[in-house]
PDB file of N, CA and C in Angstrom:
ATOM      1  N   UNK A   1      98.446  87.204 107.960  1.00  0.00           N
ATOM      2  CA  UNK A   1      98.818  88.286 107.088  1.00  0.00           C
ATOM      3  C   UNK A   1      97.535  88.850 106.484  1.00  0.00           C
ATOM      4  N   UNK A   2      97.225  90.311 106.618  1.00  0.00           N
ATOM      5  CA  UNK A   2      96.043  90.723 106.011  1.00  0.00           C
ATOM      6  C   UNK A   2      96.858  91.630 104.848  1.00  0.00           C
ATOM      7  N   UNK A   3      95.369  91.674 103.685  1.00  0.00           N
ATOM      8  CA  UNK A   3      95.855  92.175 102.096  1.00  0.00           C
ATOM      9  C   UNK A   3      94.661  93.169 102.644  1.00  0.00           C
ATOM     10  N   UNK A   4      94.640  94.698 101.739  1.00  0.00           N
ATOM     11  CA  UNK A   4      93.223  95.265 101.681  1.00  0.00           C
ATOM     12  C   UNK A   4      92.604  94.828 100.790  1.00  0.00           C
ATOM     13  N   UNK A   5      93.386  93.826  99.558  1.00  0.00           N
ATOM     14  CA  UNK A   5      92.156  93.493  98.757  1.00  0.00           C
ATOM     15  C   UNK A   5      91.978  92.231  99.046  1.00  0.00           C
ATOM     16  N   UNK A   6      90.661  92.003  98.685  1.00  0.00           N
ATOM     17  CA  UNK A   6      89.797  91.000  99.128  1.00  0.00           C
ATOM     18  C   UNK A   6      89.955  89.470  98.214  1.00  0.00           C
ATOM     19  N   UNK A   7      90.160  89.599  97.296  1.00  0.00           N
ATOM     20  CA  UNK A   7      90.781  88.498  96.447  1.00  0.00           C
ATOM     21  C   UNK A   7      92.251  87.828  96.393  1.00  0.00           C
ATOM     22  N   UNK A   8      92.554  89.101  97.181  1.00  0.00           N
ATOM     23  CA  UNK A   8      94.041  88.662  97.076  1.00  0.00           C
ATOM     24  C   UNK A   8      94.407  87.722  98.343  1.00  0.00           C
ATOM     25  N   UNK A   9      93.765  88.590  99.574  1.00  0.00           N
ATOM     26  CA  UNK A   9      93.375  87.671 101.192  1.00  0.00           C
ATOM     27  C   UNK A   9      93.070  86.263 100.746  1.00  0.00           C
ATOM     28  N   UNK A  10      91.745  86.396  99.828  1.00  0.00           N
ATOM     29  CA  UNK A  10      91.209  84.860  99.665  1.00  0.00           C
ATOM     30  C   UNK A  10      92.109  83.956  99.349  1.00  0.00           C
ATOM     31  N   UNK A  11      92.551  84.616  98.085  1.00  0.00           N
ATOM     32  CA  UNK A  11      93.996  84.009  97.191  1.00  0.00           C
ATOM     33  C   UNK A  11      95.193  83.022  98.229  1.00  0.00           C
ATOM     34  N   UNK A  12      95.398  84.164  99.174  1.00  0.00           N
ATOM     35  CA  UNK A  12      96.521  84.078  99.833  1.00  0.00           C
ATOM     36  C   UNK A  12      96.317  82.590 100.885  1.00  0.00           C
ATOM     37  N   UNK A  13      94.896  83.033 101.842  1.00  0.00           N
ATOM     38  CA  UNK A  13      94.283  82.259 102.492  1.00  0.00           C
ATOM     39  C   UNK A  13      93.829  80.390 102.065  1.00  0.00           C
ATOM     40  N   UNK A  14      93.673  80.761 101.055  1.00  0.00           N
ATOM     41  CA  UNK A  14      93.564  79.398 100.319  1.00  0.00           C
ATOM     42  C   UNK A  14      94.697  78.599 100.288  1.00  0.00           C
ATOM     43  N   UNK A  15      95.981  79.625  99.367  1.00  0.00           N
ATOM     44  CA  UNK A  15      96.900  78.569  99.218  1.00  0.00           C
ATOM     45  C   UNK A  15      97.813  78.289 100.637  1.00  0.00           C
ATOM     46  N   UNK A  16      97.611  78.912 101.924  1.00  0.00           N
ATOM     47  CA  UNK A  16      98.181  79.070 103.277  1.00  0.00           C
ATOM     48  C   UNK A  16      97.544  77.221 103.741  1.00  0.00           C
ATOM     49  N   UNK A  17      96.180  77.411 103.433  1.00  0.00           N
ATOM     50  CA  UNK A  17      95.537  76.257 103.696  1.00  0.00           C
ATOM     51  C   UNK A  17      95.960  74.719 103.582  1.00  0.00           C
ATOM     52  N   UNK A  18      96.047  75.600 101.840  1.00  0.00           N
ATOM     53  CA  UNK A  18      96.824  73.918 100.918  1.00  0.00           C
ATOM     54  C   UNK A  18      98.062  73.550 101.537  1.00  0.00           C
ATOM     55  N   UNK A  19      98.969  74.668 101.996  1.00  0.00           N
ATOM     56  CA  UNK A  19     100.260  73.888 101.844  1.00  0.00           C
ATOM     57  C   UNK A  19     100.911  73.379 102.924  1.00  0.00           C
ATOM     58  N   UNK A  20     100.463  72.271 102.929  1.00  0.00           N
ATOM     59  CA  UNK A  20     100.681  71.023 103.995  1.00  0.00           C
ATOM     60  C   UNK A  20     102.049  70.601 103.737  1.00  0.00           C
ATOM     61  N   UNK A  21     102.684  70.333 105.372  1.00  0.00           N
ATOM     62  CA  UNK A  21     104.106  69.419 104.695  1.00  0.00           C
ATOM     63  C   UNK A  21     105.271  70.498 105.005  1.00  0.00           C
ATOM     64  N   UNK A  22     104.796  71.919 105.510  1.00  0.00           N
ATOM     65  CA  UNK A  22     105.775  73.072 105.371  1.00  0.00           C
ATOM     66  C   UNK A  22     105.660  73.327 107.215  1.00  0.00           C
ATOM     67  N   UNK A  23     106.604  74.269 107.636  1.00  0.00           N
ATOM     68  CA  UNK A  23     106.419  75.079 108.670  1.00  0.00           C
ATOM     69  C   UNK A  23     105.953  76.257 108.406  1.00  0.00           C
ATOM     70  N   UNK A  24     105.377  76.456 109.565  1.00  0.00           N
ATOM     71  CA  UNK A  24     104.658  78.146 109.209  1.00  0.00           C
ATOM     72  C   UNK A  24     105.124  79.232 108.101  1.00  0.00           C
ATOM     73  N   UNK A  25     106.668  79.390 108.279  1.00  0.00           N
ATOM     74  CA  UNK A  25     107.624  80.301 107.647  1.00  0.00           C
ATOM     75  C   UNK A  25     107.055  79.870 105.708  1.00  0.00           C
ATOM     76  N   UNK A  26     107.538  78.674 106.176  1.00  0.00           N
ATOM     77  CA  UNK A  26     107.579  78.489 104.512  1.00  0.00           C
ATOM     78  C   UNK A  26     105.668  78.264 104.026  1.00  0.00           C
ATOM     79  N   UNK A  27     104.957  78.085 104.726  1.00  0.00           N
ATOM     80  CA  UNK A  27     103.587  77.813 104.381  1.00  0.00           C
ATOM     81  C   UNK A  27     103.501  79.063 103.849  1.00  0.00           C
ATOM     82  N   UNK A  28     103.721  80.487 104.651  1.00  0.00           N
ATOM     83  CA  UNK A  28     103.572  81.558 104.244  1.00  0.00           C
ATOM     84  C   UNK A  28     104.139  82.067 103.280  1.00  0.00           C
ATOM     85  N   UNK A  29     105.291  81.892 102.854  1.00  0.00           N
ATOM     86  CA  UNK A  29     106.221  82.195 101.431  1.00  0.00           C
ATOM     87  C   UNK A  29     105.958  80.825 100.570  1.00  0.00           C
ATOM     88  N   UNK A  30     105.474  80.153 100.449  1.00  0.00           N
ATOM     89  CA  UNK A  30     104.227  79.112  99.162  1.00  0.00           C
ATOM     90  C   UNK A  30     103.432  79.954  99.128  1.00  0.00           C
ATOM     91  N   UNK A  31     102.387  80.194 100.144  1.00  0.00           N
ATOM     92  CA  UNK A  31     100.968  80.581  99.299  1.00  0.00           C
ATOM     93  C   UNK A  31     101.112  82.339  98.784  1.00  0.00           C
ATOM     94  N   UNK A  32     102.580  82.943  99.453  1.00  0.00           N
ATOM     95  CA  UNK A  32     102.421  84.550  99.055  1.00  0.00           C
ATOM     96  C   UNK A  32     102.929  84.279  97.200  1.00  0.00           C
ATOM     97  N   UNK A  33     103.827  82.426  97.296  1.00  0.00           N
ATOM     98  CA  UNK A  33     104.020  82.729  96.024  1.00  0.00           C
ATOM     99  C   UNK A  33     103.089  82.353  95.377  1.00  0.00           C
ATOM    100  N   UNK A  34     102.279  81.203  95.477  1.00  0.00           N
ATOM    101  CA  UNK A  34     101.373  80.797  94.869  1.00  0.00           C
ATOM    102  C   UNK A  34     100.012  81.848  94.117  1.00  0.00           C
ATOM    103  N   UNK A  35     100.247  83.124  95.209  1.00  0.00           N
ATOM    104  CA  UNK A  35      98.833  83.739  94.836  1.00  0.00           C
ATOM    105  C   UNK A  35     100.160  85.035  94.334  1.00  0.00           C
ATOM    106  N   UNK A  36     101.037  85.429  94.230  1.00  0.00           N
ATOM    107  CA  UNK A  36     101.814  86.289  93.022  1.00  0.00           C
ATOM    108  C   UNK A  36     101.479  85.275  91.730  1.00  0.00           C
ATOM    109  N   UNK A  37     101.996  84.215  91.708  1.00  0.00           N
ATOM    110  CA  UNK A  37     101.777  83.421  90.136  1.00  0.00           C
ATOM    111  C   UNK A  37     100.400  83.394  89.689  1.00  0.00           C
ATOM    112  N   UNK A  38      99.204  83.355  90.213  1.00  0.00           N
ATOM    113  CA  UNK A  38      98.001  83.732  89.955  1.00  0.00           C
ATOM    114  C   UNK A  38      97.439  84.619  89.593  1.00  0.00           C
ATOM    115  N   UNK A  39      97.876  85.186  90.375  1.00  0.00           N
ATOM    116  CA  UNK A  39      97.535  87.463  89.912  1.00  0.00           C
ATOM    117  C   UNK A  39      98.318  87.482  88.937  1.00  0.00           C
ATOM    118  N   UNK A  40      99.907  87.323  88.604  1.00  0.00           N
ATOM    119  CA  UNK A  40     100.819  87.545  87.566  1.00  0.00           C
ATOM    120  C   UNK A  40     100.245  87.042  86.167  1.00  0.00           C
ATOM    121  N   UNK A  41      99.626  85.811  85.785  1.00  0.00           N
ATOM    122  CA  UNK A  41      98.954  85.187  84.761  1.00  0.00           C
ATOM    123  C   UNK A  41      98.071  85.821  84.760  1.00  0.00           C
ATOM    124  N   UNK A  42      97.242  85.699  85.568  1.00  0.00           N
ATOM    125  CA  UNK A  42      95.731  87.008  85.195  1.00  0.00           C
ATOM    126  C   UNK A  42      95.893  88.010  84.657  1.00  0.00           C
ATOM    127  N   UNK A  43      96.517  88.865  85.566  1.00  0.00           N
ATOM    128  CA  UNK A  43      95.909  90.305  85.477  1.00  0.00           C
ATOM    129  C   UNK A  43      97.808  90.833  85.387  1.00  0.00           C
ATOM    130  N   UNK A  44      98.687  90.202  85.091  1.00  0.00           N
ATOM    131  CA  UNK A  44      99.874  90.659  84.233  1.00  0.00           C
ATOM    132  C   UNK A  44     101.151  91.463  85.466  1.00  0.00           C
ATOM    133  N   UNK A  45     102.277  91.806  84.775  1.00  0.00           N
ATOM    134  CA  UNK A  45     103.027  92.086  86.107  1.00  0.00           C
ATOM    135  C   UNK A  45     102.811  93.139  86.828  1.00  0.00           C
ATOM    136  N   UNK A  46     102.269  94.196  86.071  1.00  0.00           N
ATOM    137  CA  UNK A  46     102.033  95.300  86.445  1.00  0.00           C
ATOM    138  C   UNK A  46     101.188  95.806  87.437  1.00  0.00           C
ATOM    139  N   UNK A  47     100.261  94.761  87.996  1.00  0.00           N
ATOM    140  CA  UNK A  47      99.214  93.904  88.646  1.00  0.00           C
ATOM    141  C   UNK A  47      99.202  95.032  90.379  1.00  0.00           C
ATOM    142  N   UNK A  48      98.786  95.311  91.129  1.00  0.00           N
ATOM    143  CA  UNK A  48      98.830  95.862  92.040  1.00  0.00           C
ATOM    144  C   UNK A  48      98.700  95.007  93.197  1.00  0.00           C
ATOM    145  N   UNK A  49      97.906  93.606  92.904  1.00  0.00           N
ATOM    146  CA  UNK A  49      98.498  92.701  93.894  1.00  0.00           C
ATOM    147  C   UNK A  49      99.463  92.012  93.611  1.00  0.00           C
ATOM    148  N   UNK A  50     100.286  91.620  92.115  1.00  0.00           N
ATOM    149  CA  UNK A  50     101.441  90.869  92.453  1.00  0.00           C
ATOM    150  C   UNK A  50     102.728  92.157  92.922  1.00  0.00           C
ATOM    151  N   UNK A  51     102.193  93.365  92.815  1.00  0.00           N
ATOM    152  CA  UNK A  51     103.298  94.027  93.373  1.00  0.00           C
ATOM    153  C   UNK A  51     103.208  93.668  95.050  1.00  0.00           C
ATOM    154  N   UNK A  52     101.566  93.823  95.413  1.00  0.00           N
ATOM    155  CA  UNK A  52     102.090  93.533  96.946  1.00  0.00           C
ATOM    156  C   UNK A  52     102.509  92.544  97.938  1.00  0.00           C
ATOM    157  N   UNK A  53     102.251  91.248  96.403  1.00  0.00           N
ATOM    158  CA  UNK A  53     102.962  90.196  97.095  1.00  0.00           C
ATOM    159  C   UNK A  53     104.154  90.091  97.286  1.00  0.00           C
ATOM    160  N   UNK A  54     104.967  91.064  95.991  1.00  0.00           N
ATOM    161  CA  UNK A  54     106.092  90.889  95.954  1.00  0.00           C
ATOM    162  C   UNK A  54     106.656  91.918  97.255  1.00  0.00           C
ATOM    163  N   UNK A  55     106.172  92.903  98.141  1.00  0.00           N
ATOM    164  CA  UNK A  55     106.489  93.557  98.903  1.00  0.00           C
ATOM    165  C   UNK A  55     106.529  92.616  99.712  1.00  0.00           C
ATOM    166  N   UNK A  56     105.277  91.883 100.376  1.00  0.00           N
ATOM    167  CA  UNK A  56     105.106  91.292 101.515  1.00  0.00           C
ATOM    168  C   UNK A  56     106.432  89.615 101.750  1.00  0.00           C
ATOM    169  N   UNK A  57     106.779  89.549 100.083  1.00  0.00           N
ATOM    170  CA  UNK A  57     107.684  88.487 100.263  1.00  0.00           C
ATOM    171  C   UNK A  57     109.138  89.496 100.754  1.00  0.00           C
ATOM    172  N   UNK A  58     109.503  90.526 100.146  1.00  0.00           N
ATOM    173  CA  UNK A  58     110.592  90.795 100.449  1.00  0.00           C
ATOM    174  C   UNK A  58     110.617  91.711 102.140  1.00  0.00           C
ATOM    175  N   UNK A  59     109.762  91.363 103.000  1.00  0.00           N
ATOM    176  CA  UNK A  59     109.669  92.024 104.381  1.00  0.00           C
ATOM    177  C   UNK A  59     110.548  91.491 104.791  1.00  0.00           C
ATOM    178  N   UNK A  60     111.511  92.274 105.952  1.00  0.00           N
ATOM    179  CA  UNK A  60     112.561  91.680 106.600  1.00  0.00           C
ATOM    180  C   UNK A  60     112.388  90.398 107.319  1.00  0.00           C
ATOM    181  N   UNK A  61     110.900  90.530 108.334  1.00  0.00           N
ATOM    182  CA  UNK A  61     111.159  89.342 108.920  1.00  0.00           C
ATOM    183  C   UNK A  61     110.408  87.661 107.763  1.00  0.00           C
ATOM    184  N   UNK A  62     110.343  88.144 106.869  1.00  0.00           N
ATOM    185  CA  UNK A  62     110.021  87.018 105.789  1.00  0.00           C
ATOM    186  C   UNK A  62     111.013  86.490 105.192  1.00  0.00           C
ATOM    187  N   UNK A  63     112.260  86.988 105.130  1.00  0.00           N
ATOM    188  CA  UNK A  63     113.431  86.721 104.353  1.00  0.00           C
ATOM    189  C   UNK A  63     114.243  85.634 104.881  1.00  0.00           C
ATOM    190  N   UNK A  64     114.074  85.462 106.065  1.00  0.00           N
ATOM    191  CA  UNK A  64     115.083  83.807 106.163  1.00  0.00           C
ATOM    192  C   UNK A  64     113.990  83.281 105.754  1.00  0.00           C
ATOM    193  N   UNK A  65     112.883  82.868 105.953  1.00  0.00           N
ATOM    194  CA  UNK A  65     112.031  82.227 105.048  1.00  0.00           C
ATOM    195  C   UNK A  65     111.829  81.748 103.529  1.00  0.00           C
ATOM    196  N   UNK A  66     112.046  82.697 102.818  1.00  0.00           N
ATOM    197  CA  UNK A  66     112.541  82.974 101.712  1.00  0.00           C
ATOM    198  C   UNK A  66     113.839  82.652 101.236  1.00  0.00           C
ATOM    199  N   UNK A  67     114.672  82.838 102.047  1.00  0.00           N
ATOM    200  CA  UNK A  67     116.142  82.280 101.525  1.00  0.00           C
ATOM    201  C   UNK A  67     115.937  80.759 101.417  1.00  0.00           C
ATOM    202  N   UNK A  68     115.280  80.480 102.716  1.00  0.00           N
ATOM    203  CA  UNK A  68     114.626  79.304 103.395  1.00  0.00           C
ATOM    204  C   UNK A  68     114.156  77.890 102.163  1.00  0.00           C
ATOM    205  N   UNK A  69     112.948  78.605 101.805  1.00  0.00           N
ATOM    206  CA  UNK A  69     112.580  78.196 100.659  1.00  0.00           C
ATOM    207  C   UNK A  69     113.147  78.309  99.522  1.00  0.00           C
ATOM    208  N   UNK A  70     114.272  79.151  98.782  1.00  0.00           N
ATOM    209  CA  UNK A  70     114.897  78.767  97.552  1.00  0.00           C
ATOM    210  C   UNK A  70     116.512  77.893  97.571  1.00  0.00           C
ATOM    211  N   UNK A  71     116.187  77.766  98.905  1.00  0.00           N
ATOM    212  CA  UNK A  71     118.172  76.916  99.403  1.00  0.00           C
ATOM    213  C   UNK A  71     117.401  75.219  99.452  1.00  0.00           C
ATOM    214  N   UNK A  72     116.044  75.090  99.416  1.00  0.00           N
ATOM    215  CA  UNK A  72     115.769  73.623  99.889  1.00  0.00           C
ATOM    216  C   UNK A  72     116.165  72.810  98.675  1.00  0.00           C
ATOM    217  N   UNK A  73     116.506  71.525  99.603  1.00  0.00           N
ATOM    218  CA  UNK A  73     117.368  70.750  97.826  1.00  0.00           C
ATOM    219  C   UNK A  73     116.558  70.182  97.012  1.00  0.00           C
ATOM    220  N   UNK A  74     114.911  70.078  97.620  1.00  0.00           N
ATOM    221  CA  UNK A  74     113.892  69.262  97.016  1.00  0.00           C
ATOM    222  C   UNK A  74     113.546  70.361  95.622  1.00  0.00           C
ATOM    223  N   UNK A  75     113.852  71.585  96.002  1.00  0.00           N
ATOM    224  CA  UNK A  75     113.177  73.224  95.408  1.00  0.00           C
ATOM    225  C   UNK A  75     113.929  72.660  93.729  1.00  0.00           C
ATOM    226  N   UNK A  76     112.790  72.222  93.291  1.00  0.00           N
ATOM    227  CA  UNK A  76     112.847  71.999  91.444  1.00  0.00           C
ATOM    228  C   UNK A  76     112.226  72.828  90.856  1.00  0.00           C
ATOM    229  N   UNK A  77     112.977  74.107  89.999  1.00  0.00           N
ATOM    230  CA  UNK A  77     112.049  75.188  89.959  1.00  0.00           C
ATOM    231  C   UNK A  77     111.644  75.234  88.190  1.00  0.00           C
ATOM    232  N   UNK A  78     111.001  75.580  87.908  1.00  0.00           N
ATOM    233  CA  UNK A  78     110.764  75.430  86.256  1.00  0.00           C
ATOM    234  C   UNK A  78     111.449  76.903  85.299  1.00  0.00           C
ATOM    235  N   UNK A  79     111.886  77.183  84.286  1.00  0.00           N
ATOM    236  CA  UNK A  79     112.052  78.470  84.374  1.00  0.00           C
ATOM    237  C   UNK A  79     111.487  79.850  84.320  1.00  0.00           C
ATOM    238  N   UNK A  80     109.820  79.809  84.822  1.00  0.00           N
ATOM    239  CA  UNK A  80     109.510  81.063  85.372  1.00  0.00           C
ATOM    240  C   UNK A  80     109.635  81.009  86.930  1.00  0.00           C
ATOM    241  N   UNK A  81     109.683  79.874  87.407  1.00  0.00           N
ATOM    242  CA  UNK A  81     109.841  80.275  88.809  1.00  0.00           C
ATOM    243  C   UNK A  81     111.806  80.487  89.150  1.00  0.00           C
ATOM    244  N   UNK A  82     112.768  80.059  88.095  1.00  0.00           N
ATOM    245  CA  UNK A  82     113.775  80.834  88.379  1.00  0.00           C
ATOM    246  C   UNK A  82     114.105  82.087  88.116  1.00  0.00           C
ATOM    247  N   UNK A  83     113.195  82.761  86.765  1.00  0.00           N
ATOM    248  CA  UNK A  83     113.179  84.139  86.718  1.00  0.00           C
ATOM    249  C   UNK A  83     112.525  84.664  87.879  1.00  0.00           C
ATOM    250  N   UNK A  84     111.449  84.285  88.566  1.00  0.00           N
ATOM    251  CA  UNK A  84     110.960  85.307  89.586  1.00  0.00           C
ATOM    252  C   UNK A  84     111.741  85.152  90.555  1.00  0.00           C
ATOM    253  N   UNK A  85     113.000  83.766  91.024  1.00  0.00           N
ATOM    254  CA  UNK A  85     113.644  83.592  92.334  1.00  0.00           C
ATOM    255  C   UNK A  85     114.948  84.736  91.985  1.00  0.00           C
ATOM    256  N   UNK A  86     115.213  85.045  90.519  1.00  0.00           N
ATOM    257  CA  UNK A  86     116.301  85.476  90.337  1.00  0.00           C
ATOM    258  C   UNK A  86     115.433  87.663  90.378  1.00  0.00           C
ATOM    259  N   UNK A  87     114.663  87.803  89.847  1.00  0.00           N
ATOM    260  CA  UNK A  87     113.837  89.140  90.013  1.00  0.00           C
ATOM    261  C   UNK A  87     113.730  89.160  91.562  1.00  0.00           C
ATOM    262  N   UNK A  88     113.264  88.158  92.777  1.00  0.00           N
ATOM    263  CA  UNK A  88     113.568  89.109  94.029  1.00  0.00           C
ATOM    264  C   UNK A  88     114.920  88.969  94.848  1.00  0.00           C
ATOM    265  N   UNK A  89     115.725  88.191  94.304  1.00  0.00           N
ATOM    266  CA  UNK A  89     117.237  88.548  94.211  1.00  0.00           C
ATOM    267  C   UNK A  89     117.700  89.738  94.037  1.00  0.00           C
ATOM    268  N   UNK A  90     117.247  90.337  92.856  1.00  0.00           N
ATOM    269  CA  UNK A  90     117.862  91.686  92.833  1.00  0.00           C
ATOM    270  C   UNK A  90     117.667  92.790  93.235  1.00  0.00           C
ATOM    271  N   UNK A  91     115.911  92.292  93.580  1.00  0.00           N
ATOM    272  CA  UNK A  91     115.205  93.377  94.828  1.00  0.00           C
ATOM    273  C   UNK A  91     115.594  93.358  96.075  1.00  0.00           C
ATOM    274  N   UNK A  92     115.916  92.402  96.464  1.00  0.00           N
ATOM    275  CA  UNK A  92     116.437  91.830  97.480  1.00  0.00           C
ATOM    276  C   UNK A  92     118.175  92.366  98.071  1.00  0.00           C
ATOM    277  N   UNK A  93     118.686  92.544  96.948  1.00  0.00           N
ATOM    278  CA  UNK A  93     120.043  92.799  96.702  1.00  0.00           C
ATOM    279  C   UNK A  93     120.814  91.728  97.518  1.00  0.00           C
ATOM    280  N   UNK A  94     120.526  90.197  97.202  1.00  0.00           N
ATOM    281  CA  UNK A  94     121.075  89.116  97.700  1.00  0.00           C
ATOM    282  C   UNK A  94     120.787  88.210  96.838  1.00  0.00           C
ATOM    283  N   UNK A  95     121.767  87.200  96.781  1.00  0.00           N
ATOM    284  CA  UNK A  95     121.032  86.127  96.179  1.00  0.00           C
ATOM    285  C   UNK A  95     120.478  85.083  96.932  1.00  0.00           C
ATOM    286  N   UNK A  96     119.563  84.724  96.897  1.00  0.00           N
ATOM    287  CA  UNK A  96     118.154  84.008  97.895  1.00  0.00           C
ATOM    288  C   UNK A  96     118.958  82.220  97.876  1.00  0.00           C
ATOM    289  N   UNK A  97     119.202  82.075  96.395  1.00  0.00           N
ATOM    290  CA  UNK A  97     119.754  80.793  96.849  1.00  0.00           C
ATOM    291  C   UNK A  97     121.213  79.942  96.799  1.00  0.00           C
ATOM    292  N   UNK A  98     121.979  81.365  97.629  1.00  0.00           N
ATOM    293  CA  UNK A  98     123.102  81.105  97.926  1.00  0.00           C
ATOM    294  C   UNK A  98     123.473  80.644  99.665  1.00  0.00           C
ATOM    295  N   UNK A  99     123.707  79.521  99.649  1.00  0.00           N
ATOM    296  CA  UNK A  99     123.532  79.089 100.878  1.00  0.00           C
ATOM    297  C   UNK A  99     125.352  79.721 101.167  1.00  0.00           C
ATOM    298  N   UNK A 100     125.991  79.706 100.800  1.00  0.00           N
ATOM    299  CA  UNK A 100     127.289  79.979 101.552  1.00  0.00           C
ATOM    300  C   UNK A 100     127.109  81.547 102.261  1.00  0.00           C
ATOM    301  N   UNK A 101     126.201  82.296 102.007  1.00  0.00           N
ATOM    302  CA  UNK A 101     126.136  83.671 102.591  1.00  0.00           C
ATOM    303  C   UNK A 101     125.207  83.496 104.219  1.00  0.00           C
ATOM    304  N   UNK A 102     124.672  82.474 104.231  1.00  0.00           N
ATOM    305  CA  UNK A 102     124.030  82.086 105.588  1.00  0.00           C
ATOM    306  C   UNK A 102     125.036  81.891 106.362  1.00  0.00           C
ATOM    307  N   UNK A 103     124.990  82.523 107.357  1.00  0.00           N
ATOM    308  CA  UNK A 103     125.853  82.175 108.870  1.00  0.00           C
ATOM    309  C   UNK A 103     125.487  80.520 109.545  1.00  0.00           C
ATOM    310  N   UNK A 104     126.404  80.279 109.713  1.00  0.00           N
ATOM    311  CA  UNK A 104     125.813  78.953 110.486  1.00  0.00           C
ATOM    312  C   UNK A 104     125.584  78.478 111.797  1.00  0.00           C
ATOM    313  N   UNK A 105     125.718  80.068 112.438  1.00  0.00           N
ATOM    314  CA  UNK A 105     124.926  80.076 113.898  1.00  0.00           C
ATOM    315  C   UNK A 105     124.348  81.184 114.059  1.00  0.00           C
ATOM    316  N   UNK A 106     123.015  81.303 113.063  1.00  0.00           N
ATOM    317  CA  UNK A 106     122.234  82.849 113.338  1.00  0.00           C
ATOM    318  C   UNK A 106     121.411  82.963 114.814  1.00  0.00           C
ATOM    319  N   UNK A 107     121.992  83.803 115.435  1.00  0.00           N
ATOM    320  CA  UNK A 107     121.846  84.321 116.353  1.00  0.00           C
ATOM    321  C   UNK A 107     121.221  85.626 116.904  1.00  0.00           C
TER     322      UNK A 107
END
């Protein structure tokens, strides 16, 4: 995944690195979240890279990923990470961690 900004790539690239233990899908939706929660504390919501993380999380082919990652039963979220699971819910116009809306032979 390329960013045009250069901190944000690094950002992204780093935490892609760290997160061991995942499949590709979800390595990539950790570190897009990991480096939104970084930019978001820094430099606030209004932020022009946590907006484009938040684009690049809600891309179509990122979204079973994403559902992916907020349906896992290990997923203990604190409550800013359920306000942000519940904010791209509504961007989303789904709820991410409703497993009964998954088909159970996606095809």
């Amino acid at each position: 995944m390329n960013f045009t900004d250069p901190q944000l790539q690094k950002c992204y690239e780093r935490n892609l690195t760290g997160a061991d233990g995942f499949s590709d899908e979800l390595r990539q939706i950790s570190a897009l979240i990991a480096a939104h929660d970084l930019f978001q504390m820094l430099k606030g919501s209004h932020s022009t890279r946590v907006h484009e993380t938040i684009e690049r999380l809600l891309l179509p082919e990122l979204r079973p990923g994403l559902r992916c990652w907020y349906q896992r039963s290990e997923a203990d979220l604190n409550p800013a990470a359920v306000g942000f699971r519940d904010q791209l819910s509504q961007l989303a116009g789904e709820r991410l961690e409703d497993v009964t809306h998954v088909p159970l032979n996606p095809s």
